[in-house]
C-alpha atoms as a PDB file:
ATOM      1  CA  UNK A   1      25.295 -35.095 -21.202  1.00  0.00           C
ATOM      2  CA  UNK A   2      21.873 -36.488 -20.971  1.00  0.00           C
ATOM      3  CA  UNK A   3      21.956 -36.768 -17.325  1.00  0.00           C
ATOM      4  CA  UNK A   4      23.260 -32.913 -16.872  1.00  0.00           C
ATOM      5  CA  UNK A   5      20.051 -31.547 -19.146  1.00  0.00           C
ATOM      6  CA  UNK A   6      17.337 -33.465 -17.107  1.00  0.00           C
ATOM      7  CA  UNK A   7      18.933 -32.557 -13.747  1.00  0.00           C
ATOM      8  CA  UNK A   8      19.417 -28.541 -14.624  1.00  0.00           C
ATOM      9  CA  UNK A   9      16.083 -28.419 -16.279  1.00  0.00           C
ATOM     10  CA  UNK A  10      14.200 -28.714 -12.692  1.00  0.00           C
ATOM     11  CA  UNK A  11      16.305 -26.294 -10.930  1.00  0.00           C
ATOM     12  CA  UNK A  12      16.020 -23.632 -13.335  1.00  0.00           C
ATOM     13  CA  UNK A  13      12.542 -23.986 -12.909  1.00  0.00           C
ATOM     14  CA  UNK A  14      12.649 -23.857  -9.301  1.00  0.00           C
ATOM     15  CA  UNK A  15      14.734 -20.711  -9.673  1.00  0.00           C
ATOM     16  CA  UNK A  16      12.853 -19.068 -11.506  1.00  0.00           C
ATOM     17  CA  UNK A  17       9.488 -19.606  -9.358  1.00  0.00           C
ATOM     18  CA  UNK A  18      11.390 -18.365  -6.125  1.00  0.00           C
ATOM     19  CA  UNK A  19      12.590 -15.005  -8.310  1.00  0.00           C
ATOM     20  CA  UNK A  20       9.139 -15.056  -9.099  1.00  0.00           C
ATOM     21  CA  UNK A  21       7.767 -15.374  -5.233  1.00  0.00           C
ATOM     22  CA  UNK A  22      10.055 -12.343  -4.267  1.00  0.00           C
ATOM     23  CA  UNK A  23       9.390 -10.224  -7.061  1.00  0.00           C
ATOM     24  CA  UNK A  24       5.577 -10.676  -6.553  1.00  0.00           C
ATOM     25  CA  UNK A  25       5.852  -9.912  -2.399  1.00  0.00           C
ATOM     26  CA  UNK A  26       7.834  -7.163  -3.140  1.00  0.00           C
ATOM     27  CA  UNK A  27       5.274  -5.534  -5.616  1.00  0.00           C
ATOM     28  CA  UNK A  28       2.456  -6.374  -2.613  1.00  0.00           C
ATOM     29  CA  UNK A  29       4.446  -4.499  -0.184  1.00  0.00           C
ATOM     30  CA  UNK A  30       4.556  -1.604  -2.071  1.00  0.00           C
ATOM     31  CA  UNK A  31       0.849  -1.484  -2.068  1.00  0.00           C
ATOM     32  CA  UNK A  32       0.519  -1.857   1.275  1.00  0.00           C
ATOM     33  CA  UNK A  33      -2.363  -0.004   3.681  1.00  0.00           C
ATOM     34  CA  UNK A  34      -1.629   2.410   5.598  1.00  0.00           C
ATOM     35  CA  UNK A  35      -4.091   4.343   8.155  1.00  0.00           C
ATOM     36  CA  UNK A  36      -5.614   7.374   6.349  1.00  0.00           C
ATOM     37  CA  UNK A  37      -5.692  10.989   8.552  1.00  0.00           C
ATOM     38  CA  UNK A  38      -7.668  14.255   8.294  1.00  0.00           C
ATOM     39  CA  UNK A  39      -6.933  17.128  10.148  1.00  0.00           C
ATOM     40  CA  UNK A  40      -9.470  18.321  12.376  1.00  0.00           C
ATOM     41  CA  UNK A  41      -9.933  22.162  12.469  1.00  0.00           C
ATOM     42  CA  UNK A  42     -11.129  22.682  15.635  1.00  0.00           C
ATOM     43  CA  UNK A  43      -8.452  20.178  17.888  1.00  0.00           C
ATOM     44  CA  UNK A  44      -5.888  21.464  15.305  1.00  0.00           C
ATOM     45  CA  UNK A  45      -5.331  17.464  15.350  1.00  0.00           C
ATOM     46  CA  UNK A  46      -4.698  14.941  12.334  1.00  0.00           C
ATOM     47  CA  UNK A  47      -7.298  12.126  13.659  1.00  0.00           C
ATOM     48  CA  UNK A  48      -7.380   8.697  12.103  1.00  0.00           C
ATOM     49  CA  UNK A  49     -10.199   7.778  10.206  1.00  0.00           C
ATOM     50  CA  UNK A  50      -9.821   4.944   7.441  1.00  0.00           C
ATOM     51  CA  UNK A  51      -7.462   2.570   5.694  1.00  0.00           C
ATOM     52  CA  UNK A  52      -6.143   3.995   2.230  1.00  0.00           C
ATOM     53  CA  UNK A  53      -2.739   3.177  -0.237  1.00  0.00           C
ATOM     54  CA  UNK A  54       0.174   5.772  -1.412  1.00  0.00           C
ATOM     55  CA  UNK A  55      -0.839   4.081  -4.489  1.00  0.00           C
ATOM     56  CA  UNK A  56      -1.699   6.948  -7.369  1.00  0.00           C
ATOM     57  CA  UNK A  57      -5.104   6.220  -7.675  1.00  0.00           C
ATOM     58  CA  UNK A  58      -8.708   7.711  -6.631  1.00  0.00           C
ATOM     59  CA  UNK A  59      -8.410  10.023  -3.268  1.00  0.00           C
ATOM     60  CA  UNK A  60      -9.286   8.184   0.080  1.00  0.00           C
ATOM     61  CA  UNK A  61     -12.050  10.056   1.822  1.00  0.00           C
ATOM     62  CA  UNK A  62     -14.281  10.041   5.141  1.00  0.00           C
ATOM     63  CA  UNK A  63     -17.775  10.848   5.123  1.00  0.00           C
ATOM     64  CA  UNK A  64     -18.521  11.994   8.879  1.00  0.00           C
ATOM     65  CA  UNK A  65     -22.233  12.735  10.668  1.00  0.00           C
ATOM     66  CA  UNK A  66     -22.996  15.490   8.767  1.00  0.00           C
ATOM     67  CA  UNK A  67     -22.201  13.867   5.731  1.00  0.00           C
ATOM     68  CA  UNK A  68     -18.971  16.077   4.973  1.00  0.00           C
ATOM     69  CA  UNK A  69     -16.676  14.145   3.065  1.00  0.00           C
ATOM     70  CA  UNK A  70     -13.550  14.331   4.040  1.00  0.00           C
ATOM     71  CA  UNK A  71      -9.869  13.814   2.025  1.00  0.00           C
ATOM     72  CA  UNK A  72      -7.363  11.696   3.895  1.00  0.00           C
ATOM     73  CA  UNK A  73      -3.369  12.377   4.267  1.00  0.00           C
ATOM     74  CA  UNK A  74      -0.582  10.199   5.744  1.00  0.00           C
ATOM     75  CA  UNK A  75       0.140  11.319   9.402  1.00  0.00           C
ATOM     76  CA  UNK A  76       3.913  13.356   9.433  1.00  0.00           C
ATOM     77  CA  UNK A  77       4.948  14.448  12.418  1.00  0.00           C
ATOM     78  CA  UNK A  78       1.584  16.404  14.123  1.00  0.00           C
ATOM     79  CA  UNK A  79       0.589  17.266  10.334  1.00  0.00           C
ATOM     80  CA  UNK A  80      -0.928  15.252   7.611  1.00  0.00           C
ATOM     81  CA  UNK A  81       0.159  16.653   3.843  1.00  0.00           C
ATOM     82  CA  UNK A  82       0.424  13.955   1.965  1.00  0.00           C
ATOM     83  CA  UNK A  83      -3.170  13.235   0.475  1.00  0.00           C
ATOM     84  CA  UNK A  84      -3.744   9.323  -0.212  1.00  0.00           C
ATOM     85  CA  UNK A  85      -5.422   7.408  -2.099  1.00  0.00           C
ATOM     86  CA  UNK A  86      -8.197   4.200  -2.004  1.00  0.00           C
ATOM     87  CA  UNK A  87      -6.742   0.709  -1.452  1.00  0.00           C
END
């Protein structure tokens, strides 16, 4: 009976680090980067300006030339809606 405790003992704990390990990438993949878009008035084009998160969080923005700041959206189709937010 001995035996059976000190052999089970290490490979719970080695189960229970891998469950770990996956849990942890998958919470890491949810927070991914993705490439942040504004749409450009005068192209009528969503151009790709920055790296933001779908995260909740503080809005991604671009600051161009003339210092306009502007809010970035994930690119759908030839539109970008969905605002985003900083990594």
């Amino acid at each position: 009976m001995k035996k059976s405790k000190s052999f089970f003992l290490p490979v719970v704990v080695v189960l229970v680090g891998i469950g770990a390990a996956f849990a942890s990438h998958g919470a890491k993949a949810s927070q991914a980067s993705e490439t942040g878009y504004y749409f450009d008035s005068s192209s009528e084009q969503c151009i790709a300006k920055a790296m933001c998160s779908s995260t909740p969080g503080n809005t991604c923005t671009w600051t161009d030339a003339s210092n306009v700041t502007h809010n970035l959206s994930r690119l759908s189709g030839t539109d970008c809606p969905v605002q985003l937010s900083k990594p």
